[in-house]
Protein backbone atom coordinates (compact mmCIF):
# COMPACT_ATOMS: atom_id res chain seq x y z
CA UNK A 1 0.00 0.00 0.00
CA UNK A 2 3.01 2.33 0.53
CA UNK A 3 4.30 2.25 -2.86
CA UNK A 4 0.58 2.81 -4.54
CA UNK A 5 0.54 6.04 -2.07
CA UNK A 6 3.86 7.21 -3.14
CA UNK A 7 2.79 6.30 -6.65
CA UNK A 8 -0.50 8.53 -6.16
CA UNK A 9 1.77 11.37 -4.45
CA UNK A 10 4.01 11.67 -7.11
CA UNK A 11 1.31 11.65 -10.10
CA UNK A 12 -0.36 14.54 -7.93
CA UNK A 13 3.09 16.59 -7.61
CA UNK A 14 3.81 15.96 -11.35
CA UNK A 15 0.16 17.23 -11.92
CA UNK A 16 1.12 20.62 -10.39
CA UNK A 17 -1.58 20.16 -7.69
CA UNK A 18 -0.57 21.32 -4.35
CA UNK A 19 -2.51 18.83 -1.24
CA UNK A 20 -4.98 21.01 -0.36
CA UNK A 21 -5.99 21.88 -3.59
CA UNK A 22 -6.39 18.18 -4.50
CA UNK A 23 -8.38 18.45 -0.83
CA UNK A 24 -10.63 21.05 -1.51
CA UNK A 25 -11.36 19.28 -4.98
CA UNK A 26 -11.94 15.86 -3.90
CA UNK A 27 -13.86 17.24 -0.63
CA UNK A 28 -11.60 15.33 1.40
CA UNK A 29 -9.49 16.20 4.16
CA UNK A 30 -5.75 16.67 4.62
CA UNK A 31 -4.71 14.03 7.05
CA UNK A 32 -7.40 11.41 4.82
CA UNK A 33 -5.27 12.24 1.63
CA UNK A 34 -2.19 11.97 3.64
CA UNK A 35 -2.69 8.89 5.06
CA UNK A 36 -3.67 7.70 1.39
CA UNK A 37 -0.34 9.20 0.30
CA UNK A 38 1.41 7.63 3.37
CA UNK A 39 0.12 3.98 2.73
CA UNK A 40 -1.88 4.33 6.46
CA UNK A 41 -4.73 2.03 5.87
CA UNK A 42 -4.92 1.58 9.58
CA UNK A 43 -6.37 5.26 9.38
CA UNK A 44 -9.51 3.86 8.04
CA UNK A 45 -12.35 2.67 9.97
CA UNK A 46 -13.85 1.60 6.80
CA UNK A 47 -11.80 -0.50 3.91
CA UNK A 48 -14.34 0.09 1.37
CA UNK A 49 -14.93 3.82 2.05
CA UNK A 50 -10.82 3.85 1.60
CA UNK A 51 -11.26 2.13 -1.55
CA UNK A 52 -13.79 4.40 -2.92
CA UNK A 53 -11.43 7.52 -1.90
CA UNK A 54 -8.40 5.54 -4.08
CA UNK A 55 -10.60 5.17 -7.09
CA UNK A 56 -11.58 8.63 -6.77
CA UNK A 57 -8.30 10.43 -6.00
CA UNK A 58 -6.82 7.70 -8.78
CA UNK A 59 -9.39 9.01 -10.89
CA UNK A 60 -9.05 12.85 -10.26
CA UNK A 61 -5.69 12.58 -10.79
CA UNK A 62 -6.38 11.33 -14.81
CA UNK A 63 -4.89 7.53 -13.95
CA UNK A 64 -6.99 4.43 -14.58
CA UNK A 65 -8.76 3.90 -11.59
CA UNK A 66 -9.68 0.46 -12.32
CA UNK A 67 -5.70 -0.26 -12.38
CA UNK A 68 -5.35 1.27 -9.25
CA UNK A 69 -7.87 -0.23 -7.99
CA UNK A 70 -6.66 -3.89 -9.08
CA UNK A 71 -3.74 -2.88 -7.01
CA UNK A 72 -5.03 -1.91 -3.69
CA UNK A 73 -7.29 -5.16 -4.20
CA UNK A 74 -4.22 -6.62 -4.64
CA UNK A 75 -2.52 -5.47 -1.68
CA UNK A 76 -5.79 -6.13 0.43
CA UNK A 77 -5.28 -9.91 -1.02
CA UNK A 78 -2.05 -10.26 0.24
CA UNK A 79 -2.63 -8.34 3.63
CA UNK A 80 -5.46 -10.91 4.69
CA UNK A 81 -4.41 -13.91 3.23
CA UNK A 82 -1.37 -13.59 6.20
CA UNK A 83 -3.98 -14.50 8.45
CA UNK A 84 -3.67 -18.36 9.43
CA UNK A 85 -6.26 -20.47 9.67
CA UNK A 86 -5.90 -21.16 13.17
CA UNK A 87 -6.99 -17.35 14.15
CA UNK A 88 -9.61 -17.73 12.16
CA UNK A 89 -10.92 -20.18 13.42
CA UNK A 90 -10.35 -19.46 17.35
CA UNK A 91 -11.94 -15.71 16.19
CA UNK A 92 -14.97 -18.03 14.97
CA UNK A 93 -14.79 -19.87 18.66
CA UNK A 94 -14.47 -16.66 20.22
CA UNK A 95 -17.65 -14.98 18.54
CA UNK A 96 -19.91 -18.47 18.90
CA UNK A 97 -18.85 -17.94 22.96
CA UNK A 98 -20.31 -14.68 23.19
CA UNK A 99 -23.26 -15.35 21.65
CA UNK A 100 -24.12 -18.22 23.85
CA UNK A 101 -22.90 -15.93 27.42
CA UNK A 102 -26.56 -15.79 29.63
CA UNK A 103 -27.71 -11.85 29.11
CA UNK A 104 -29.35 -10.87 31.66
CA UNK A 105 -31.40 -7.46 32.18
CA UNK A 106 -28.11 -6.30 34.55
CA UNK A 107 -25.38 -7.05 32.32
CA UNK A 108 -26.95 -6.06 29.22
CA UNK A 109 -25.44 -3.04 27.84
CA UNK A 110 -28.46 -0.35 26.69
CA UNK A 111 -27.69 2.20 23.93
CA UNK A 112 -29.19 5.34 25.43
CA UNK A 113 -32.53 6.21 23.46
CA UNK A 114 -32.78 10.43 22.56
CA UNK A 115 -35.55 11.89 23.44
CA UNK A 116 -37.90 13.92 20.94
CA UNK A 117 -39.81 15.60 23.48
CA UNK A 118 -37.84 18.61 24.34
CA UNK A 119 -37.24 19.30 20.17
CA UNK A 120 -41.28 18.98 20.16
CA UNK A 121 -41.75 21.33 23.40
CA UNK A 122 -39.50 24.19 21.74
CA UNK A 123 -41.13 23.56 18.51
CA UNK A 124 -44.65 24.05 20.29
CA UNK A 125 -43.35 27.32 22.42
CA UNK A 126 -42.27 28.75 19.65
CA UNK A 127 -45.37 29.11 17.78
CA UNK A 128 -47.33 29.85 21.04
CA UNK A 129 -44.76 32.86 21.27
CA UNK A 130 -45.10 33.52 17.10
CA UNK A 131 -48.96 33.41 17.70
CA UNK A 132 -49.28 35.82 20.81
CA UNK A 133 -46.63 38.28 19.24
CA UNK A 134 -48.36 38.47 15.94
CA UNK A 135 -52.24 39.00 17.95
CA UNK A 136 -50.56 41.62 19.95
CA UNK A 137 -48.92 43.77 17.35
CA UNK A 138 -52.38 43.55 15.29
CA UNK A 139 -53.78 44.53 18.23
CA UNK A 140 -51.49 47.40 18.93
CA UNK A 141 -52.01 48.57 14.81
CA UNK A 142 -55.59 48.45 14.86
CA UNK A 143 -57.26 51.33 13.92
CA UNK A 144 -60.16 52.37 16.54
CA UNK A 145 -63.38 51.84 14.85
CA UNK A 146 -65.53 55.21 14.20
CA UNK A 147 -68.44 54.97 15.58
CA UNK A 148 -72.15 57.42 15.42
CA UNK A 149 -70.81 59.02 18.42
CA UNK A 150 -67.52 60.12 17.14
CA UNK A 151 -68.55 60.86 13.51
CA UNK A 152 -68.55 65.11 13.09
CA UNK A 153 -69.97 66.60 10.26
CA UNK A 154 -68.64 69.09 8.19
CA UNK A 155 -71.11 71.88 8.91
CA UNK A 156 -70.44 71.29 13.00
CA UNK A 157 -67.13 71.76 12.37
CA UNK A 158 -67.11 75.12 10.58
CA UNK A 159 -69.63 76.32 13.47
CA UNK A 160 -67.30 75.23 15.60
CA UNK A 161 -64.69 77.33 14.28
CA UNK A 162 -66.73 80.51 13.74
């Protein structure tokens, strides 16, 4: 895996494209195309989101990605056929044993549940507050009504005046 890095860093430095360009392009971020360039797979929680970064980085950088893909496959090959049999076999053991260990309601480990509620409380204060702010400030540009009472004709007004 070190040498297809290297082999990736170099293409990218005879391309003219500086890291974080490449980074910015390729949305990815500095140390994940570093540890690409570097050969750290251990980096990687996931080995096929690594090998969809390769093909893509392989890709943006005008090689064949299907090559370079073959090759990482390659080195993934060689990596895992190291393991013996014999650890995969006591890793088998190992899993069938946990299954079979007697869960009960104390040692059960629970994943802690998130609550809606509070999300749904805000959401319902906030319109309470949305509603009460809008019927005060139509209340507050409300135009008093004119009633019989406060109506003045024309004529009282000019006697008024005189």
């Amino acid at each position: 895996m070190k040498e297809l890095g290297e082999y990736l860093k170099r293409t990218r430095i005879s391309n003219g494209v500086s890291i974080t360009e490449a980074c910015e392009d390729l949305e990815f971020s500095t140390s994940q195309l570093e540890n690409i360039e570097s050969g750290n797979v251990k980096a990687f929680k996931d080995i096929y989101e690594l090998k969809d970064s390769i093909k893509a980085y392989a890709k943006y950088l005008g090689l064949d990605s299907d090559k370079v893909v073959d090759e990482f496959n390659g080195f993934l090959f060689q990596h895992t056929s190291r393991i013996s049999l014999d650890d995969i076999v006591a890793a088998q053991k190992r899993k069938e044993d946990e299954e079979r260990k007697v869960k009960s309601p104390y040692t059960i480990e629970y994943k802690e549940k998130k609550s809606i509620w509070p999300y749904i409380c805000a959401l319902v204060a906030i319109a309470l507050f949305t509603g009460v702010l809008y019927l005060v400030i139509s209340h507050i540009n409300k135009a008093p009504e004119i009633t019989e009472e406060l109506k003045v004709s024309r004529e009282e007004i000019i006697y008024e005046l005189a």
